[in-house]
C-alpha atoms as a PDB file:
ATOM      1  CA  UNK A   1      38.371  -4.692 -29.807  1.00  0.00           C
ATOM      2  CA  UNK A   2      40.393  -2.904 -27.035  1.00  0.00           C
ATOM      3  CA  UNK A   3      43.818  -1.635 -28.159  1.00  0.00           C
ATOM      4  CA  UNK A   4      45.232  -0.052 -25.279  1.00  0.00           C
ATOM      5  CA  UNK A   5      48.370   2.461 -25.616  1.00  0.00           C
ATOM      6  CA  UNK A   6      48.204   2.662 -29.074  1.00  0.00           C
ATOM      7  CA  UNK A   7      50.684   4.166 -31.051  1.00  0.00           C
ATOM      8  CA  UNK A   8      49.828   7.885 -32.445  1.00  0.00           C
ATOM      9  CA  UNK A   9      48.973   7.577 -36.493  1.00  0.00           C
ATOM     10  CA  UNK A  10      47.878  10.023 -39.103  1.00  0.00           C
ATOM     11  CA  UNK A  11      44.143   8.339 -38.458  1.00  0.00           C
ATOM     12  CA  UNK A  12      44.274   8.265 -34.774  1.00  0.00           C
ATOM     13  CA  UNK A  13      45.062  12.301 -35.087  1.00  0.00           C
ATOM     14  CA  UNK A  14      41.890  12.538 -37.196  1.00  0.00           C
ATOM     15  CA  UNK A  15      40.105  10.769 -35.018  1.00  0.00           C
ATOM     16  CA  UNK A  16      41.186  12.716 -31.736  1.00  0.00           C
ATOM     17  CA  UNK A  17      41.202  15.963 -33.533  1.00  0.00           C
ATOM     18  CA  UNK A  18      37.105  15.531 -34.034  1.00  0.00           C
ATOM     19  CA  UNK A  19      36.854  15.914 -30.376  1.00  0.00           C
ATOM     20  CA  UNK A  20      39.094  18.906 -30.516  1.00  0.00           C
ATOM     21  CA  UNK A  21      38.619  23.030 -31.139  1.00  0.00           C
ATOM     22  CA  UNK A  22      39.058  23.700 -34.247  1.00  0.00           C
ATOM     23  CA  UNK A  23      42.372  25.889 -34.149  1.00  0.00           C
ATOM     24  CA  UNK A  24      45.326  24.566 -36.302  1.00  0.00           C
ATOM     25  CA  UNK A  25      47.757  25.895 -33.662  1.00  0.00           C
ATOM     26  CA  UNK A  26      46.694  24.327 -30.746  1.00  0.00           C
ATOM     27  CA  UNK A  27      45.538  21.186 -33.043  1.00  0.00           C
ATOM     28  CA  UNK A  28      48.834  20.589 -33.267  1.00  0.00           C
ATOM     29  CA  UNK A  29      50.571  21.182 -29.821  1.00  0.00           C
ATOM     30  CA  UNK A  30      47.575  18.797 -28.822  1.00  0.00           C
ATOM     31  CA  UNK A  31      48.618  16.109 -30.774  1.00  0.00           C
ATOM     32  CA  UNK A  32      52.577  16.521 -29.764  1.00  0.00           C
ATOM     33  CA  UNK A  33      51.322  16.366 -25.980  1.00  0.00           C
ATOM     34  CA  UNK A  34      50.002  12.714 -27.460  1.00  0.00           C
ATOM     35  CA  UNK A  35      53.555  12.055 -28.431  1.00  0.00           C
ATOM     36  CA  UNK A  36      55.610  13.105 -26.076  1.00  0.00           C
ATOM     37  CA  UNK A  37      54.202  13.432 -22.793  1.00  0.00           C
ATOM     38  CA  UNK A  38      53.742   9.914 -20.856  1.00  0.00           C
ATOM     39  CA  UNK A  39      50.691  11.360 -19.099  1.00  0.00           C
ATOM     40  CA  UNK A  40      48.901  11.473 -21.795  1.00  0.00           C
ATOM     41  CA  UNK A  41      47.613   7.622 -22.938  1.00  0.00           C
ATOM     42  CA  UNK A  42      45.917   6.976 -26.351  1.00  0.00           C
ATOM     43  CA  UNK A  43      43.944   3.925 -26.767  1.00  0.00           C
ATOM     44  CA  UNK A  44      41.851   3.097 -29.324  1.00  0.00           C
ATOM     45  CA  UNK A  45      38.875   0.483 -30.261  1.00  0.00           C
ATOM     46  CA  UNK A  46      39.287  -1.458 -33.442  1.00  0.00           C
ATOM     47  CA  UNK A  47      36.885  -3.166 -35.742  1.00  0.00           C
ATOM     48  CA  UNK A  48      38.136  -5.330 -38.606  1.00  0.00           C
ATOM     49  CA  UNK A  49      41.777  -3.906 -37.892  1.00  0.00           C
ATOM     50  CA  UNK A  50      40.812  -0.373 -38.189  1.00  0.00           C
ATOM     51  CA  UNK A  51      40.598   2.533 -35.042  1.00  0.00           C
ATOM     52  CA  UNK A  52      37.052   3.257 -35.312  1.00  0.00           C
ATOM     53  CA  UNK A  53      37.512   5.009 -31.542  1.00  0.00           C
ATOM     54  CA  UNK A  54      40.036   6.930 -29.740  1.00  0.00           C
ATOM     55  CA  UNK A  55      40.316   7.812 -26.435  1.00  0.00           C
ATOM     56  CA  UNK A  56      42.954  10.355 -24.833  1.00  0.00           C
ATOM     57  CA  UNK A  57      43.005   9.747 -21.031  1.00  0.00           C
ATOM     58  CA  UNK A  58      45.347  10.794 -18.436  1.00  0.00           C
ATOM     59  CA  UNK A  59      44.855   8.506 -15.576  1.00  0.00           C
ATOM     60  CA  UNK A  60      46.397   8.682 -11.880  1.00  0.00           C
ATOM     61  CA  UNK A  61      45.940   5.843  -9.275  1.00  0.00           C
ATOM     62  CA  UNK A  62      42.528   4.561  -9.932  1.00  0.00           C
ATOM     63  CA  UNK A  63      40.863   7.584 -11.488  1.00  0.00           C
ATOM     64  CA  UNK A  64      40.885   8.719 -15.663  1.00  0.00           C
ATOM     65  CA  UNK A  65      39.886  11.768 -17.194  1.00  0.00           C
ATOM     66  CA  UNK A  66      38.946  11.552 -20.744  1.00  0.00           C
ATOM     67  CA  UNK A  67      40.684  14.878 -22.475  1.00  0.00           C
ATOM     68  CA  UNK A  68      39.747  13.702 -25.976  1.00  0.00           C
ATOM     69  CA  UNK A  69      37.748  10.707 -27.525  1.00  0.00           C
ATOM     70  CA  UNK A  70      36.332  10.839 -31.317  1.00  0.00           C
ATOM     71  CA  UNK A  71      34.950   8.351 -33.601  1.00  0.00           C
ATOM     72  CA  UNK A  72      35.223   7.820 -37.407  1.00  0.00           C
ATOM     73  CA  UNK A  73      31.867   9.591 -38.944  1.00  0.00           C
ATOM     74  CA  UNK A  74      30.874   6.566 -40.420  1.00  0.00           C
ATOM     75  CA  UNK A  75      31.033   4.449 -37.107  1.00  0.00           C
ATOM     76  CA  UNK A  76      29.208   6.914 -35.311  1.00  0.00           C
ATOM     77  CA  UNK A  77      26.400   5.329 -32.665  1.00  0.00           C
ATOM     78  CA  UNK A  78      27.255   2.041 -33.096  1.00  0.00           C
ATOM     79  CA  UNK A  79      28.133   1.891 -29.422  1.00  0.00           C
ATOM     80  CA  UNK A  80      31.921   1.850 -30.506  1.00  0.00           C
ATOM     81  CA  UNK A  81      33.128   5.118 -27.976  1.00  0.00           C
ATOM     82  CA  UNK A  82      30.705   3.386 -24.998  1.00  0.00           C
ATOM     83  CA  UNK A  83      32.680   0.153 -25.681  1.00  0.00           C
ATOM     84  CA  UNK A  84      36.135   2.033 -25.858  1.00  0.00           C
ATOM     85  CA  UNK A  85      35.240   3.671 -22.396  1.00  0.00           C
ATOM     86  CA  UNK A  86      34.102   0.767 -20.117  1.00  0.00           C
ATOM     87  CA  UNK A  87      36.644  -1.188 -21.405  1.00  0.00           C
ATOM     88  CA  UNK A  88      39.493   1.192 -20.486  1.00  0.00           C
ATOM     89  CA  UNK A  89      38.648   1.111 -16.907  1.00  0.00           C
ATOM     90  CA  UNK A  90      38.482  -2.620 -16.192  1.00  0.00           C
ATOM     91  CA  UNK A  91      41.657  -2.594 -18.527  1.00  0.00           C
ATOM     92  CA  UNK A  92      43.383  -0.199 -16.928  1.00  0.00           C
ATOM     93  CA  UNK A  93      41.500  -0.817 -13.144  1.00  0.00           C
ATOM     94  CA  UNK A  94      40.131   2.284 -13.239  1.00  0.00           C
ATOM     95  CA  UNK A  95      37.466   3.032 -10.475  1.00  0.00           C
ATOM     96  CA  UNK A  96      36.246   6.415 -12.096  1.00  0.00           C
ATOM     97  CA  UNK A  97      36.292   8.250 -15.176  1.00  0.00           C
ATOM     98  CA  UNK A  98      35.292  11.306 -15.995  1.00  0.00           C
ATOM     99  CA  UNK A  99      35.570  14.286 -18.505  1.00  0.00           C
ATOM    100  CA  UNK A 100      34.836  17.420 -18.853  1.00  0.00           C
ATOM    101  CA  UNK A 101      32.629  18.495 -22.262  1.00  0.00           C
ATOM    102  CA  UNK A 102      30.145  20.548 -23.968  1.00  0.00           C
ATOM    103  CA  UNK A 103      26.619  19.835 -24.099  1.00  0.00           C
ATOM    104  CA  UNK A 104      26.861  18.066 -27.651  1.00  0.00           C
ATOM    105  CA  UNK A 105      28.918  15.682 -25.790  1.00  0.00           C
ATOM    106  CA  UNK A 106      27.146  15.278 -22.633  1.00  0.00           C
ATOM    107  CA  UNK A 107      24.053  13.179 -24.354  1.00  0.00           C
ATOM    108  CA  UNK A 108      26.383  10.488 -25.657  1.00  0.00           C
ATOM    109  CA  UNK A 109      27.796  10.452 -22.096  1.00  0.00           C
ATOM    110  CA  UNK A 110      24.550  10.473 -20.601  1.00  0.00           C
ATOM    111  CA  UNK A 111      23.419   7.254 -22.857  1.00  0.00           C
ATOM    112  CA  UNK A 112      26.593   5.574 -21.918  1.00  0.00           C
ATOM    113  CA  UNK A 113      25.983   5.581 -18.287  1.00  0.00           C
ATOM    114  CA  UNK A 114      27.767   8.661 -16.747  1.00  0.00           C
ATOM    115  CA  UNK A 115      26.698  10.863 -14.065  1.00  0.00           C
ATOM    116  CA  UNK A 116      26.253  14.409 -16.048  1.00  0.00           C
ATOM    117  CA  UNK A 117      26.800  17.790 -13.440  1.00  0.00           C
ATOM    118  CA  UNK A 118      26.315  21.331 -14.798  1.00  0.00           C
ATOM    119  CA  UNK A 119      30.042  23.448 -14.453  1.00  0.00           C
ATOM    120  CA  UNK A 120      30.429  27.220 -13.843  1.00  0.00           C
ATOM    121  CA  UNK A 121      31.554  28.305 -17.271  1.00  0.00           C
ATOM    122  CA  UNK A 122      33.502  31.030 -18.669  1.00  0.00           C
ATOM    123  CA  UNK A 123      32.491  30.556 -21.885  1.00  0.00           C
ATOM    124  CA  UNK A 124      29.127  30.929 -23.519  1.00  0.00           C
ATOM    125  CA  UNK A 125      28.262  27.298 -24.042  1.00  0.00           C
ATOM    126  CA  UNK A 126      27.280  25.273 -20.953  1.00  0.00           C
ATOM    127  CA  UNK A 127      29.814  22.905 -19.671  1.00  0.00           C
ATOM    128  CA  UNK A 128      29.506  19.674 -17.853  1.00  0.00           C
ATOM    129  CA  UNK A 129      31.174  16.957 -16.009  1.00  0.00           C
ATOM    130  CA  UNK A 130      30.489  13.675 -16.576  1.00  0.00           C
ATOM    131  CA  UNK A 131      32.106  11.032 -14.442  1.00  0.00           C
ATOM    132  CA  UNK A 132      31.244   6.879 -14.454  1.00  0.00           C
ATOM    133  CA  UNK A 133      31.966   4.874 -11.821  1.00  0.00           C
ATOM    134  CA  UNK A 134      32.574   1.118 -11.847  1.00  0.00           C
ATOM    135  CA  UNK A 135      31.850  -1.500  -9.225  1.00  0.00           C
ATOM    136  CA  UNK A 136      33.292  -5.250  -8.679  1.00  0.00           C
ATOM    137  CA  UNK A 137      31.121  -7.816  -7.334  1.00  0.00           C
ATOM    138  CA  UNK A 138      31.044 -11.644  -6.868  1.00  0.00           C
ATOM    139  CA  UNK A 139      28.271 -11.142  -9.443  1.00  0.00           C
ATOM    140  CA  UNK A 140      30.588  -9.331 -11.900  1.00  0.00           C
ATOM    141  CA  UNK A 141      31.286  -5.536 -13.149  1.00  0.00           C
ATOM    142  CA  UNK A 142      28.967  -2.640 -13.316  1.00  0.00           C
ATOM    143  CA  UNK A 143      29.239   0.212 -14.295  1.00  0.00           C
ATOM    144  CA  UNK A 144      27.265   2.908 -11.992  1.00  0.00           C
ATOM    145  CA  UNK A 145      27.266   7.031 -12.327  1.00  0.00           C
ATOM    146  CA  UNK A 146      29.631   8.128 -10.580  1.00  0.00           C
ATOM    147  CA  UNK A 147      28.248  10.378  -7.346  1.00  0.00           C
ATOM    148  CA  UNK A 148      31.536  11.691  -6.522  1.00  0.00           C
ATOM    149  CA  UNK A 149      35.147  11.279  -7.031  1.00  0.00           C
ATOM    150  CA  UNK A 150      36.717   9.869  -3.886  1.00  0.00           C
ATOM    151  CA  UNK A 151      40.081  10.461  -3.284  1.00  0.00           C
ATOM    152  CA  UNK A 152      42.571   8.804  -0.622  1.00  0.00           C
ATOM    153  CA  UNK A 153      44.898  10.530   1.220  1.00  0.00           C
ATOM    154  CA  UNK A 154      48.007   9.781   1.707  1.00  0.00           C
END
């Protein structure tokens, strides 16, 4: 189940910080930007009571990006993150979402519908973006890969 804005706990921190590198430093000024910057939205997806799933969006107008999402290791591929994800943007009327990631990451996006582009990266690991878009219908909600971001002008 959909929690949205959740609080920031001890386990949603261990949950986020599994999406996270692995620096205690910037660990920690992560998890303060979670805290105490309004931007910066956690939501989480519960089963039985318990965050299974976080997500760490910022989101402006109609478009997320996912900075951080993790998932307890013993609620891994049950479908749990997917669920979290295409919830969040009906819930929060979201007509993209994307996020930036690694290419252990990209798979899972992949499988959960996203469109997956290769990044110019600095580092030696191949980045991606992966970005979902979501369409209303009389027929209901779909969720599509995302061919582009498009952006209004004001």
């Amino acid at each position: 189940m959909l929690r949205l804005h959740t609080p920031p706990t001890p386990d949603t921190d261990a949950l986020l910080t599994r999406a996270m590198f692995p620096d205690p430093a910037r660990l920690q000024a992560t998890l303060r930007r979670y805290r105490t910057d309004p931007d910066w939205q956690l939501h989480t997806w519960e089963v039985s009571g318990m965050a299974v799933s976080a997500a760490g969006l910022t989101v402006s107008g109609h478009a997320g990006t996912v900075q951080h999402l993790g998932t307890h290791p013993d609620h891994v591929r049950q479908g749990h993150a997917r669920a979290l994800l295409h919830s969040l943007m009906t819930a929060l009327n979201l007509g993209t979402l994307s996020a930036d990631t690694d290419e252990d990451a990209a798979d899972f996006y992949r499988r959960s519908g996203f469109r997956i582009q290769e990044l110019p990266s600095q580092w030696e690991r191949r980045r991606y973006r992966c970005t979902l878009g979501r369409r209303v219908t009389s027929a209901g909600v779909s969720y599509v890969p995302a061919r582009r971001v498009r952006r209004r002008h004001a």
